[in-house]
PDB file of N, CA and C in Angstrom:
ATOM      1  N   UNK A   1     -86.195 -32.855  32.446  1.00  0.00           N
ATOM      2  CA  UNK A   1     -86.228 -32.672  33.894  1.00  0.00           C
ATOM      3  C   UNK A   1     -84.983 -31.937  34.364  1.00  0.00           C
ATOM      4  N   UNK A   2     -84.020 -32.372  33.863  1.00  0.00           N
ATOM      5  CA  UNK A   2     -82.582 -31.622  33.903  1.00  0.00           C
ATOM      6  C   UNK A   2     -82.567 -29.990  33.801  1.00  0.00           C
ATOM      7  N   UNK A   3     -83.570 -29.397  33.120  1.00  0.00           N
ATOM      8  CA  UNK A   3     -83.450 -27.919  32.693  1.00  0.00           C
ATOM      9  C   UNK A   3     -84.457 -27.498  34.057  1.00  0.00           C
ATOM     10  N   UNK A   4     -85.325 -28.184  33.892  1.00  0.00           N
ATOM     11  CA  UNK A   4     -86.230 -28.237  35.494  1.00  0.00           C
ATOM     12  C   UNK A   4     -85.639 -27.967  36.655  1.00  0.00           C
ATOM     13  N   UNK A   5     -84.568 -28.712  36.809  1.00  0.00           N
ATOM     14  CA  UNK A   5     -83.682 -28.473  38.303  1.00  0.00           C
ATOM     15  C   UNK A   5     -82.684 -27.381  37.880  1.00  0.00           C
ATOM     16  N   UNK A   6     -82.010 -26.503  36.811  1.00  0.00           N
ATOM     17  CA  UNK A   6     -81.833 -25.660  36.671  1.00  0.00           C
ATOM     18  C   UNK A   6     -82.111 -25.023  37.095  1.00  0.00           C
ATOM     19  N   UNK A   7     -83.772 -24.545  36.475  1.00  0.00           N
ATOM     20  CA  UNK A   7     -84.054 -23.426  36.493  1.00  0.00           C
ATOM     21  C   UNK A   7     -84.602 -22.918  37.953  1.00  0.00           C
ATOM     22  N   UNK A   8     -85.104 -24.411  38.566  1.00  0.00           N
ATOM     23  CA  UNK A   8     -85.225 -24.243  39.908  1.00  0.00           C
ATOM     24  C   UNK A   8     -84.036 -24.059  40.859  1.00  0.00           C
ATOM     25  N   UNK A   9     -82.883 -24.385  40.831  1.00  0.00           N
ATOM     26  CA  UNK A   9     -81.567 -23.782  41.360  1.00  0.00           C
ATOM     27  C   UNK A   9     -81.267 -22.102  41.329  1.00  0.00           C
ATOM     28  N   UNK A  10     -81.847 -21.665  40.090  1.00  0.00           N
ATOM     29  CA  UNK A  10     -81.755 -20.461  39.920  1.00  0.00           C
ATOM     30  C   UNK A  10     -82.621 -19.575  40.510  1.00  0.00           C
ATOM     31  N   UNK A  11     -84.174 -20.533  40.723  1.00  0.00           N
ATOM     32  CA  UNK A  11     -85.233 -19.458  40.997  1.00  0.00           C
ATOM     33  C   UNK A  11     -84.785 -19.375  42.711  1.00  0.00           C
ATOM     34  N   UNK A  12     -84.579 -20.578  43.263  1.00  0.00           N
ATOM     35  CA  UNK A  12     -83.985 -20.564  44.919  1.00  0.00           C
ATOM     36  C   UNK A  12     -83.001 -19.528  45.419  1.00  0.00           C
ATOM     37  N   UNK A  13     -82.046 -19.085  44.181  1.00  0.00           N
ATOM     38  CA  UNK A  13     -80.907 -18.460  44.052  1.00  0.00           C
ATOM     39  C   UNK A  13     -81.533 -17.017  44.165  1.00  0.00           C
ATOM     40  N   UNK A  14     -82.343 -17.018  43.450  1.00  0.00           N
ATOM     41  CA  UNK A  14     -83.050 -15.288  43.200  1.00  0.00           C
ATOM     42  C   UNK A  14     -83.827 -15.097  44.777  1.00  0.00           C
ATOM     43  N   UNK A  15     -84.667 -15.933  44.899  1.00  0.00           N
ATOM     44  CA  UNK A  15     -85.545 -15.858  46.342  1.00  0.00           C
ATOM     45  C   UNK A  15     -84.221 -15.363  47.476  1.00  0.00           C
ATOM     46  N   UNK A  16     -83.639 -16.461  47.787  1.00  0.00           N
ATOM     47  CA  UNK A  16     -82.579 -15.846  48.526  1.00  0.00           C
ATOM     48  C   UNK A  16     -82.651 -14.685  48.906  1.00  0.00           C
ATOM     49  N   UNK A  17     -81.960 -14.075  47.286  1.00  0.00           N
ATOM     50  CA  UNK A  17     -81.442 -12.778  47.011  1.00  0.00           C
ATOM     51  C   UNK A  17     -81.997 -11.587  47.337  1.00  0.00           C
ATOM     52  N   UNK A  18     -83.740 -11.995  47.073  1.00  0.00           N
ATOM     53  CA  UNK A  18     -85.070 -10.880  47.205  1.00  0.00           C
ATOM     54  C   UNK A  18     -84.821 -10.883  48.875  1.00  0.00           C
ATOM     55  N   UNK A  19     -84.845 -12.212  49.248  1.00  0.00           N
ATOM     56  CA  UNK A  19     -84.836 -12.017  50.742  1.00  0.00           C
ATOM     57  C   UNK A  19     -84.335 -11.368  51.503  1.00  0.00           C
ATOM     58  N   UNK A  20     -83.171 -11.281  51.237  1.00  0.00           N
ATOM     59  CA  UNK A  20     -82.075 -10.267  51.773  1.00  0.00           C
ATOM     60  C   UNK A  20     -82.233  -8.888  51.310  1.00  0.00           C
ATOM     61  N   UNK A  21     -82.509  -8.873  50.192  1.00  0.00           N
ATOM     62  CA  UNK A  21     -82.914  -7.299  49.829  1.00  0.00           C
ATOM     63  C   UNK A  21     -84.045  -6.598  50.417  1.00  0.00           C
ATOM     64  N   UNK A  22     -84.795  -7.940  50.961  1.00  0.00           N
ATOM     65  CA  UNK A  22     -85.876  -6.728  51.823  1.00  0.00           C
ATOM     66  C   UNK A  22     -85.563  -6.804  53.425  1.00  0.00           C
ATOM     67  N   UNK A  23     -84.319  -7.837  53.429  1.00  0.00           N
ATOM     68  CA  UNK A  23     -84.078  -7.188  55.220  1.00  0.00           C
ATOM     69  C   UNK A  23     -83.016  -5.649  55.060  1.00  0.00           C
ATOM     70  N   UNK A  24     -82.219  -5.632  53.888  1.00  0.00           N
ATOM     71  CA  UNK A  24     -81.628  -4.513  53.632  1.00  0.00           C
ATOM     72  C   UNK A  24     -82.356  -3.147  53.522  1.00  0.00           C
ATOM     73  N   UNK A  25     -83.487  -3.419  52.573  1.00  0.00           N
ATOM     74  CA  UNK A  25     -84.373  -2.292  52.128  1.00  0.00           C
ATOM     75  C   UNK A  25     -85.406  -1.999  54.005  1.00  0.00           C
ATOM     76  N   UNK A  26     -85.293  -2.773  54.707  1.00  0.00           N
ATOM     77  CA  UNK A  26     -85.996  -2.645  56.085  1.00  0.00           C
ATOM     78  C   UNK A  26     -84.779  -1.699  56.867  1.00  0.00           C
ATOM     79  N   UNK A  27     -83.723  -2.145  57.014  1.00  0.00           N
ATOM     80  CA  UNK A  27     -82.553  -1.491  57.304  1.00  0.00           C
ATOM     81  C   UNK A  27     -82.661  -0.365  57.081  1.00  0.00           C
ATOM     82  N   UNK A  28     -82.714   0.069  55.976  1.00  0.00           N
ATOM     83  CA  UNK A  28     -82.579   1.389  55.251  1.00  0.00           C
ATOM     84  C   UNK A  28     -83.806   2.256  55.551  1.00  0.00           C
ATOM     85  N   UNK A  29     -84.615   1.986  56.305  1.00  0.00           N
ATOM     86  CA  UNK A  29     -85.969   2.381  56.086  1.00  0.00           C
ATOM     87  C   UNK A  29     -85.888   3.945  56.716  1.00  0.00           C
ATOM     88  N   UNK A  30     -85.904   5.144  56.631  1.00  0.00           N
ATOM     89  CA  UNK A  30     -85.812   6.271  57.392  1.00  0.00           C
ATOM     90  C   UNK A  30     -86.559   6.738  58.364  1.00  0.00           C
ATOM     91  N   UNK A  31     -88.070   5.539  58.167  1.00  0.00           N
ATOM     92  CA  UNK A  31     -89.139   5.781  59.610  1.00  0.00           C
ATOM     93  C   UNK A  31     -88.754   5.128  60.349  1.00  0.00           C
ATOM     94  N   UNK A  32     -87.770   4.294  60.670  1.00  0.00           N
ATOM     95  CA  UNK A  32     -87.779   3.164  61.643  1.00  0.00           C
ATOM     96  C   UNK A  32     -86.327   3.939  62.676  1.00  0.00           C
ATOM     97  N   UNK A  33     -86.763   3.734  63.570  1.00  0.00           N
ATOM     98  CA  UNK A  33     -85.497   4.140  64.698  1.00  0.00           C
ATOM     99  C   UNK A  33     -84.717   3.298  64.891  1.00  0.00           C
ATOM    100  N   UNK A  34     -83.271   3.808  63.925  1.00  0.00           N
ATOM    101  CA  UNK A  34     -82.030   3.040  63.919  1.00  0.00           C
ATOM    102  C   UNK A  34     -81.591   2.576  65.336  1.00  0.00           C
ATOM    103  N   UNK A  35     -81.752   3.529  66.396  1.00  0.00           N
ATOM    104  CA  UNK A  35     -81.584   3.080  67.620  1.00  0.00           C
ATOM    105  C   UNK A  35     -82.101   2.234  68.531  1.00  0.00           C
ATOM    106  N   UNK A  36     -83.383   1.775  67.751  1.00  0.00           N
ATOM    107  CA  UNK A  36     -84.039   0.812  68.805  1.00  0.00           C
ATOM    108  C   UNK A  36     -83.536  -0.650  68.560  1.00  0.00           C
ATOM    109  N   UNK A  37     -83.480  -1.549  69.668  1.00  0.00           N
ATOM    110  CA  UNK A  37     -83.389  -2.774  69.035  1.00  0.00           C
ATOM    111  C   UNK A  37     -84.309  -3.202  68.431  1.00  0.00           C
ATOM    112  N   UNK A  38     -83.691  -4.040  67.610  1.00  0.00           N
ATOM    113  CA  UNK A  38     -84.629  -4.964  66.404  1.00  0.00           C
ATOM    114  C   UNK A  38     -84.382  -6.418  66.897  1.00  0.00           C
ATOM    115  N   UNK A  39     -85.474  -6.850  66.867  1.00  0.00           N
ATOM    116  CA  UNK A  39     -85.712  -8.370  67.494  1.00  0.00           C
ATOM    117  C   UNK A  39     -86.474  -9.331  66.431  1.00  0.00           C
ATOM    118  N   UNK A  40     -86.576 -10.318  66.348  1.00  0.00           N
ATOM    119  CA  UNK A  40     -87.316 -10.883  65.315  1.00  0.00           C
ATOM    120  C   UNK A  40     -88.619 -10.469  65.160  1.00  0.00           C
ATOM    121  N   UNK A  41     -89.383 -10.145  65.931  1.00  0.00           N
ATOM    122  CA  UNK A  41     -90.829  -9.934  65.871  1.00  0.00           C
ATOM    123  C   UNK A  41     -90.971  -8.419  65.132  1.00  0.00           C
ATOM    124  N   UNK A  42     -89.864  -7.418  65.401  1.00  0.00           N
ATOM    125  CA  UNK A  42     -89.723  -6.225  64.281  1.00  0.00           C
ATOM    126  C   UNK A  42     -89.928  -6.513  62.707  1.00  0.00           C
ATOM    127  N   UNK A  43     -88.754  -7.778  62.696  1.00  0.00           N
ATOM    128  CA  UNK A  43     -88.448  -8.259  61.257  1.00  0.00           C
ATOM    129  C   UNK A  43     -90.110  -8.881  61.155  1.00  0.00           C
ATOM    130  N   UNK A  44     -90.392  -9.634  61.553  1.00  0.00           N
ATOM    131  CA  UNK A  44     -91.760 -10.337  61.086  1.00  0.00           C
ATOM    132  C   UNK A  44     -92.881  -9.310  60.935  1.00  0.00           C
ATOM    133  N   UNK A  45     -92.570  -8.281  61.635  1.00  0.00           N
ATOM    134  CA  UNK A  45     -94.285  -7.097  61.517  1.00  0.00           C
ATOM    135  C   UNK A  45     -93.669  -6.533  60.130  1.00  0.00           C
ATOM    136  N   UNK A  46     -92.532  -6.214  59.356  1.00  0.00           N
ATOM    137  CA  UNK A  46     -92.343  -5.547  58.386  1.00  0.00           C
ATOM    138  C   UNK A  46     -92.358  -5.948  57.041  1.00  0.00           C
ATOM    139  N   UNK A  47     -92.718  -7.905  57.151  1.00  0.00           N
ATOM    140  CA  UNK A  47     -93.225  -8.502  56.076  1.00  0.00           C
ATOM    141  C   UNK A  47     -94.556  -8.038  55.705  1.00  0.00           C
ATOM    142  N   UNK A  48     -94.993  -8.745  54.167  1.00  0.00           N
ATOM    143  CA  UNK A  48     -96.315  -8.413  54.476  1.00  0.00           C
ATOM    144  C   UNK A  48     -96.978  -9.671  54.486  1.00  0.00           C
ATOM    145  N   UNK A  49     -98.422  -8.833  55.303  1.00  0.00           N
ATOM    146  CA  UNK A  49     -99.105 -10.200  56.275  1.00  0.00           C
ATOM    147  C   UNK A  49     -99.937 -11.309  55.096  1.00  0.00           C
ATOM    148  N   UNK A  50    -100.020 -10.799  53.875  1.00  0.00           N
ATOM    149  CA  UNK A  50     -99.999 -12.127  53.097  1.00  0.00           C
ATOM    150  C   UNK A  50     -99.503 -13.163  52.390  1.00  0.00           C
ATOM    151  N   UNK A  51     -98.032 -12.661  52.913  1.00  0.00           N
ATOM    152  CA  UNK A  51     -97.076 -13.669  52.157  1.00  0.00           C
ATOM    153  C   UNK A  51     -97.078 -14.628  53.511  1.00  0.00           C
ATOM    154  N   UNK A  52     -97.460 -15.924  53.773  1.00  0.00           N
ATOM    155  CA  UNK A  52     -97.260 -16.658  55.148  1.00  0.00           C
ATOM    156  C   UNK A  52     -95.944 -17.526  54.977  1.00  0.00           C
ATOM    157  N   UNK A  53     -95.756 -18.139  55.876  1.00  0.00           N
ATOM    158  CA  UNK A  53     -94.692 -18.849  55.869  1.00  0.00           C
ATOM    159  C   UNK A  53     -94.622 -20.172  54.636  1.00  0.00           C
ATOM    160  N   UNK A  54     -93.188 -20.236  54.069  1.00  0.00           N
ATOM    161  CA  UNK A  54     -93.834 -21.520  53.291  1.00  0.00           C
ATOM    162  C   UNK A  54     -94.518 -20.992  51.187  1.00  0.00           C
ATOM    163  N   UNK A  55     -94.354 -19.393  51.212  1.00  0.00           N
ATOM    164  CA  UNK A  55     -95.124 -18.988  50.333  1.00  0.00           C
ATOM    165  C   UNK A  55     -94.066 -17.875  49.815  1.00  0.00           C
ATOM    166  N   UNK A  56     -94.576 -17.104  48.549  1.00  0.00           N
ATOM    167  CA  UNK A  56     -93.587 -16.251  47.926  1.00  0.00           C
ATOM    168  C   UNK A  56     -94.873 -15.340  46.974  1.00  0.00           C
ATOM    169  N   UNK A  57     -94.311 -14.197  46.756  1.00  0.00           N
ATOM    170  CA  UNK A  57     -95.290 -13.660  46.053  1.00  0.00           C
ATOM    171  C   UNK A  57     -94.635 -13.270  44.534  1.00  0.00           C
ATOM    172  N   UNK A  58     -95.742 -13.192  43.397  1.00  0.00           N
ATOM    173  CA  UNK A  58     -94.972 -13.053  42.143  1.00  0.00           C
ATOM    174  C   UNK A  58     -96.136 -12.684  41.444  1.00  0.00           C
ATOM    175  N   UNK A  59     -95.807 -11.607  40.462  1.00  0.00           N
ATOM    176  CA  UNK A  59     -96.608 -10.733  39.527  1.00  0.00           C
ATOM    177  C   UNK A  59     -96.494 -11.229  38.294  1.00  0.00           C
ATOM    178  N   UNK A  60     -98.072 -11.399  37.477  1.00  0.00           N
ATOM    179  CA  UNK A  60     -97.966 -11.531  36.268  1.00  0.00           C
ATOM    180  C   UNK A  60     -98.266  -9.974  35.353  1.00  0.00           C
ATOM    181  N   UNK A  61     -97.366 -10.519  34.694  1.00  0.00           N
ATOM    182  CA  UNK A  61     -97.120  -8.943  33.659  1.00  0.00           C
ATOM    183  C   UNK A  61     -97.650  -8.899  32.594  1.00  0.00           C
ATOM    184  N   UNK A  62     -98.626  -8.570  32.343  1.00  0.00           N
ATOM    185  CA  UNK A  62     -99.558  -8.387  31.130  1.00  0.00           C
ATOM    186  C   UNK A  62     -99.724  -6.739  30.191  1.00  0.00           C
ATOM    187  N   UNK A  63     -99.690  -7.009  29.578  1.00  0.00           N
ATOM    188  CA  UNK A  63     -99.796  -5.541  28.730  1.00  0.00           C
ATOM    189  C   UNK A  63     -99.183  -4.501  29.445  1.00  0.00           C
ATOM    190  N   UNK A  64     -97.933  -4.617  30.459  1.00  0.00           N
ATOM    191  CA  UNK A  64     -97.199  -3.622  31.261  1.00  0.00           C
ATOM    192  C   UNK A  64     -98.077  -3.248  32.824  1.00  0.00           C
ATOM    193  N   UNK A  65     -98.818  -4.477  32.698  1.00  0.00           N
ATOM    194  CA  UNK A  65     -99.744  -4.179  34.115  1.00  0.00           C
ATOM    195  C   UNK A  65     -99.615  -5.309  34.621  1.00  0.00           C
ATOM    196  N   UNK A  66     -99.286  -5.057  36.253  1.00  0.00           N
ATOM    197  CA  UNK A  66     -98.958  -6.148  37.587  1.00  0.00           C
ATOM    198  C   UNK A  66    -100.466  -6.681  38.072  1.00  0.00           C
ATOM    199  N   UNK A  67    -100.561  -7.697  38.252  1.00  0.00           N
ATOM    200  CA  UNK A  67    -101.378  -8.863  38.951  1.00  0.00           C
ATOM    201  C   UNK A  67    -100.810  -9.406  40.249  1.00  0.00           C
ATOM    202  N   UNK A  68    -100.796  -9.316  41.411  1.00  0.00           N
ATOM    203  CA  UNK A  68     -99.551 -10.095  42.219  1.00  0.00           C
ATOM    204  C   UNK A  68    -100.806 -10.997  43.050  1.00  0.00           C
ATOM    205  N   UNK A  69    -100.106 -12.272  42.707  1.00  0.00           N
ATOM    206  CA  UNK A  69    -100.400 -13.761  43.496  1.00  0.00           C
ATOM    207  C   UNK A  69     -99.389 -14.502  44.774  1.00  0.00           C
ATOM    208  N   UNK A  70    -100.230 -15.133  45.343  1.00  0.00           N
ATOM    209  CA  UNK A  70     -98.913 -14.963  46.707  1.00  0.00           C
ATOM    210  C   UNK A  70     -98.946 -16.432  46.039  1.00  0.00           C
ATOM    211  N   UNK A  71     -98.021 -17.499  46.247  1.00  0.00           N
ATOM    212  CA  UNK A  71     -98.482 -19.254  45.787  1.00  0.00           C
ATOM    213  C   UNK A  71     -97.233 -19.860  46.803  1.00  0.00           C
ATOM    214  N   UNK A  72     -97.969 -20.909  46.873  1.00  0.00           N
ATOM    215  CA  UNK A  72     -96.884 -21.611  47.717  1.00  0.00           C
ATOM    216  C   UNK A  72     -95.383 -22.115  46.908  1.00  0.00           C
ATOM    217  N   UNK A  73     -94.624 -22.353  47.915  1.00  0.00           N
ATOM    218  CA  UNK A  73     -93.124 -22.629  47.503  1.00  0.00           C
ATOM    219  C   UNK A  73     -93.106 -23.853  46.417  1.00  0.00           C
ATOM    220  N   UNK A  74     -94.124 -24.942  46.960  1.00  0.00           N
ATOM    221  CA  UNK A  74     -94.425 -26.171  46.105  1.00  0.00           C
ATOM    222  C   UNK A  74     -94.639 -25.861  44.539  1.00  0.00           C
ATOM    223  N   UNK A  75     -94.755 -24.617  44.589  1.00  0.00           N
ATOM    224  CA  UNK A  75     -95.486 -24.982  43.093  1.00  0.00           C
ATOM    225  C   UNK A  75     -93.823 -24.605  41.988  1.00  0.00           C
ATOM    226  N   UNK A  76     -93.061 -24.250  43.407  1.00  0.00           N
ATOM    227  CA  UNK A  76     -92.040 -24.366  42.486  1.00  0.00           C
ATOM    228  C   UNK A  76     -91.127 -25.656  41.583  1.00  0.00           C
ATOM    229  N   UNK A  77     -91.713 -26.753  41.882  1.00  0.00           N
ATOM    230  CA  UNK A  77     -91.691 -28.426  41.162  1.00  0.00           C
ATOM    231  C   UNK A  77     -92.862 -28.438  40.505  1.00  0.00           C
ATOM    232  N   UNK A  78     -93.655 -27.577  40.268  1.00  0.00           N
ATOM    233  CA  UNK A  78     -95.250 -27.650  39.133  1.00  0.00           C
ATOM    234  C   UNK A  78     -94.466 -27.373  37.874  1.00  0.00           C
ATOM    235  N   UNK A  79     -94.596 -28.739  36.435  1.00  0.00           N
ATOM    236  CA  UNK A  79     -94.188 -28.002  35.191  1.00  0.00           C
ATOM    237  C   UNK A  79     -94.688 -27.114  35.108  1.00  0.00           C
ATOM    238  N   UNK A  80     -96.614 -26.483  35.036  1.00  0.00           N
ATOM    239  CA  UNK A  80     -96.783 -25.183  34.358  1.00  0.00           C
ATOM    240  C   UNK A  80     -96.117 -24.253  34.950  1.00  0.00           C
ATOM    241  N   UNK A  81     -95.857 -23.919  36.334  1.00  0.00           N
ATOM    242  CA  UNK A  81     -94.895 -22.760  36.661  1.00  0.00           C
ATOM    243  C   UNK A  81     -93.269 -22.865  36.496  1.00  0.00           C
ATOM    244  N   UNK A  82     -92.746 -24.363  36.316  1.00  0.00           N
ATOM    245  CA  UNK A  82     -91.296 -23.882  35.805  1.00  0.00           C
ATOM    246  C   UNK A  82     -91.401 -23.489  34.178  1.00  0.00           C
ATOM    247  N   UNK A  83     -92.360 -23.525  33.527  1.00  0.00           N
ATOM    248  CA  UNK A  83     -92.469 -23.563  32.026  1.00  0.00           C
ATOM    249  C   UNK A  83     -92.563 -21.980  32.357  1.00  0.00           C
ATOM    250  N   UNK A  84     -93.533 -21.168  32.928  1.00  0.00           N
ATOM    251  CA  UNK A  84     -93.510 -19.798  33.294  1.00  0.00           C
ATOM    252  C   UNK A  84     -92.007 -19.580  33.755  1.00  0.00           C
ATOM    253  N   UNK A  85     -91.391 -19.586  34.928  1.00  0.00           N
ATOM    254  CA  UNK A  85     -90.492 -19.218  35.026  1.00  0.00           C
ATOM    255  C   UNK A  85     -89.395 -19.171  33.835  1.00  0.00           C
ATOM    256  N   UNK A  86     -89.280 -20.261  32.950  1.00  0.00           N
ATOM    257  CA  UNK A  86     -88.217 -20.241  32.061  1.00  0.00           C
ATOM    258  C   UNK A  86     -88.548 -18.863  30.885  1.00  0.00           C
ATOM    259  N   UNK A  87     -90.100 -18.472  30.747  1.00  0.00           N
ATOM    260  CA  UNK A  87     -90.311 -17.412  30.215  1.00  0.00           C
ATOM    261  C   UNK A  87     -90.289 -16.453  30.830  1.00  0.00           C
ATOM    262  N   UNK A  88     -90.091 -16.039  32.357  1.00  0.00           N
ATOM    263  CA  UNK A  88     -89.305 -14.897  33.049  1.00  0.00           C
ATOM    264  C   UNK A  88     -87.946 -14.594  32.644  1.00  0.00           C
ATOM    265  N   UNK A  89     -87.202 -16.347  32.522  1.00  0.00           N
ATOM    266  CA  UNK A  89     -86.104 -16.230  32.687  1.00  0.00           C
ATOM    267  C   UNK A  89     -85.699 -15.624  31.229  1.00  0.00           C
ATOM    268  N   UNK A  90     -86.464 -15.924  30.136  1.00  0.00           N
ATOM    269  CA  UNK A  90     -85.952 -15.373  29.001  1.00  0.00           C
ATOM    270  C   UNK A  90     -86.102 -13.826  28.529  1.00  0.00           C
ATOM    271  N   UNK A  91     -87.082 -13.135  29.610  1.00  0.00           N
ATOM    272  CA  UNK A  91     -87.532 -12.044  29.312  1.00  0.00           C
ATOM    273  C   UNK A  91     -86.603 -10.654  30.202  1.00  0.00           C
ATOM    274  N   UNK A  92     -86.683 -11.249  31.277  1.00  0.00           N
ATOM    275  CA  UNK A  92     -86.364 -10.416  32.228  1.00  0.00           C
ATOM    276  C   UNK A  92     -84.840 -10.973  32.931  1.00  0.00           C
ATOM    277  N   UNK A  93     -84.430 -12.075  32.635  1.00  0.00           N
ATOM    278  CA  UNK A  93     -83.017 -12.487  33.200  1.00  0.00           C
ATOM    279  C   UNK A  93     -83.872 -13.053  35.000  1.00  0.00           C
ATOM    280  N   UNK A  94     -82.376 -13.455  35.246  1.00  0.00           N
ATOM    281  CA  UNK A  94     -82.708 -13.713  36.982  1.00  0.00           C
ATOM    282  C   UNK A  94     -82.032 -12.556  37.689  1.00  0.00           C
ATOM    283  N   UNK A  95     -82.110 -11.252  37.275  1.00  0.00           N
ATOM    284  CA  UNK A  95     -81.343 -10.125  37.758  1.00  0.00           C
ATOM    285  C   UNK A  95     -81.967  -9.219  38.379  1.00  0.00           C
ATOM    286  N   UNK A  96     -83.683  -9.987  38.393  1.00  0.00           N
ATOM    287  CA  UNK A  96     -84.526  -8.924  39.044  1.00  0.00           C
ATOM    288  C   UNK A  96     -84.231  -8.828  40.228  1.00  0.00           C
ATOM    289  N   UNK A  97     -85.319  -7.910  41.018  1.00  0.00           N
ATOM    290  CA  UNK A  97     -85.170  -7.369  42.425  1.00  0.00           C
ATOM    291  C   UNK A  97     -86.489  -7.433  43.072  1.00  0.00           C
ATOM    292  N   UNK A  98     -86.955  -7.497  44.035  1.00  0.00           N
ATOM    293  CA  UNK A  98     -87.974  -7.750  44.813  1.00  0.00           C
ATOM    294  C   UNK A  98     -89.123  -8.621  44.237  1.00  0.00           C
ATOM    295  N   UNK A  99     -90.218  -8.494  43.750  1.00  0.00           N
ATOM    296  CA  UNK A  99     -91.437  -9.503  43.618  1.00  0.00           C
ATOM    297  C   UNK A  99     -90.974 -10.066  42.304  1.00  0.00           C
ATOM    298  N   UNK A 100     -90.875 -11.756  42.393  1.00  0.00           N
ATOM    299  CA  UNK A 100     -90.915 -12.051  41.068  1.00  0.00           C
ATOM    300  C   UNK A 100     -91.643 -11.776  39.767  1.00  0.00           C
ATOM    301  N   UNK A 101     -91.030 -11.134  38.933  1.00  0.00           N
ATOM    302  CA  UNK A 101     -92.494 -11.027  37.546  1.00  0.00           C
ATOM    303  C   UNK A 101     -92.446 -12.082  36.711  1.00  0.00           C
ATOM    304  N   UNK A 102     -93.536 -12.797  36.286  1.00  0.00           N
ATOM    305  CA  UNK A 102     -93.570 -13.233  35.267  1.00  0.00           C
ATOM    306  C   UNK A 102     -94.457 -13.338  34.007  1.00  0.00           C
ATOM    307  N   UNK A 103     -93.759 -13.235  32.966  1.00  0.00           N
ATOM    308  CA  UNK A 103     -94.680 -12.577  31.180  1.00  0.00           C
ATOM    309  C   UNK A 103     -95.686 -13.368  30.952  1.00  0.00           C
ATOM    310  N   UNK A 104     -97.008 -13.232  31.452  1.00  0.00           N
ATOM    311  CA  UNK A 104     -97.896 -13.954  30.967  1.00  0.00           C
ATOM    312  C   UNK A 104     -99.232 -13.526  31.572  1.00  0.00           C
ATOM    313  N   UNK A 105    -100.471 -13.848  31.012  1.00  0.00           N
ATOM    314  CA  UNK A 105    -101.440 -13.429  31.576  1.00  0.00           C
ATOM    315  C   UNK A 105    -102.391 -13.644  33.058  1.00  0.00           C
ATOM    316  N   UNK A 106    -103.070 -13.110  33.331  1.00  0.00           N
ATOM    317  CA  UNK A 106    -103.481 -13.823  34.861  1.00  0.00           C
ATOM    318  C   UNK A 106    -104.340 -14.936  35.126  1.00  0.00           C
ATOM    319  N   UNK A 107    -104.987 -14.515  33.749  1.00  0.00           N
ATOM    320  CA  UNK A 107    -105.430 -15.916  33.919  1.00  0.00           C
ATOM    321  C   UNK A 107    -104.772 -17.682  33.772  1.00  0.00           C
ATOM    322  N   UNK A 108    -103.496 -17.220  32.811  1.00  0.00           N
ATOM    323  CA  UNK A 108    -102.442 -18.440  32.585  1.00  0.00           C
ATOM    324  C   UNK A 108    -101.915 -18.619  33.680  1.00  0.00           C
ATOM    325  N   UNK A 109    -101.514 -17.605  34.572  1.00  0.00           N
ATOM    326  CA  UNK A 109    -101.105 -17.903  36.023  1.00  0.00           C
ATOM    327  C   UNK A 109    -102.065 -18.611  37.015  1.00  0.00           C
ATOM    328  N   UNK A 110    -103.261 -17.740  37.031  1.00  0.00           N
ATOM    329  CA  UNK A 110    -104.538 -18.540  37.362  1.00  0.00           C
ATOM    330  C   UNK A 110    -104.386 -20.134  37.320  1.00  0.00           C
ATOM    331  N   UNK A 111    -104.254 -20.266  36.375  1.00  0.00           N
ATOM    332  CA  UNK A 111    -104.887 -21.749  35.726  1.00  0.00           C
ATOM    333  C   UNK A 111    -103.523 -22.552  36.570  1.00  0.00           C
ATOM    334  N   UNK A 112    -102.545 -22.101  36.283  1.00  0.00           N
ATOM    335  CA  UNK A 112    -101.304 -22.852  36.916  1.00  0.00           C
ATOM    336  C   UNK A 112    -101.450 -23.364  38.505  1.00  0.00           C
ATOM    337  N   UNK A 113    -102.330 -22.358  38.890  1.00  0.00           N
ATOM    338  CA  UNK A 113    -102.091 -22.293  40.864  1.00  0.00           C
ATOM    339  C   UNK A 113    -103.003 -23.448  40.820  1.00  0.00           C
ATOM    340  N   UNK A 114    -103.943 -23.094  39.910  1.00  0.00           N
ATOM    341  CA  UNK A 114    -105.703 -23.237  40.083  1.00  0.00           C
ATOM    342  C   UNK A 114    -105.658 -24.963  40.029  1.00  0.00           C
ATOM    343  N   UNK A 115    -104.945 -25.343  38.748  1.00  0.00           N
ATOM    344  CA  UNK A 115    -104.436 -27.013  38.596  1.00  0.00           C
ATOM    345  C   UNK A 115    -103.830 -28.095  39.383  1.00  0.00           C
ATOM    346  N   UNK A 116    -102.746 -27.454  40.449  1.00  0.00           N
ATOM    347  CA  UNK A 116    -102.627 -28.226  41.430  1.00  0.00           C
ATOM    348  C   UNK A 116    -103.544 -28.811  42.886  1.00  0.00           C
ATOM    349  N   UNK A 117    -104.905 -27.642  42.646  1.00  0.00           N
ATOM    350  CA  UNK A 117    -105.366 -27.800  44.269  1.00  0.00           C
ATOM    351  C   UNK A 117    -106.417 -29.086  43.813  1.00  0.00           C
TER     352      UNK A 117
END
């Protein structure tokens, strides 16, 4: 359970990180008029509308091809997805950048979401 709250310290650590990188990467955006004000409801139209509140999105990587599943935050205390994550973590580091990937097939991801409901 101990490597469990690890790895979940780390995955919170990365989310963060993505988070901020896409209010930065919004910042940066060259269609958007630096001059207008930005109000929260800017920031909220430039998410996308299927990630809802409460949720995170993450790609399974199969034969070099993306799958992306949106899943709720909860499933970040599900063993089958910290058992996935620890095989992100061995593949790809926690150094990624925007959508989480993780090495495994879609249907193993499948089965992970699919087991808790």
């Amino acid at each position: 359970m101990k490597g469990g709250l690890v790895v979940l310290k780390l995955l919170m650590k990365m989310l963060r990180k993505i988070n901020a990188l896409s209010v930065i990467e919004y910042d940066l955006d060259p269609t958007i008029d630096q001059d207008s004000e930005k109000d929260e409801n800017t920031l909220v139209d430039a998410l996308p509308e299927d990630v809802k509140e409460g949720h995170f999105a993450v790609h399974a990587v199969e034969d070099g091809e993306l799958k992306r599943f949106v899943v709720e935050l909860s499933y970040l205390a599900h063993p089958g997805f910290l058992k996935l994550l620890k095989q992100a973590e061995e593949e790809f580091g926690f150094n990624q950048t925007g959508v989480l990937e993780i090495p495994c097939t879609y249907s193993d991801l499948q089965a992970v979401v699919g087991s808790k409901k």
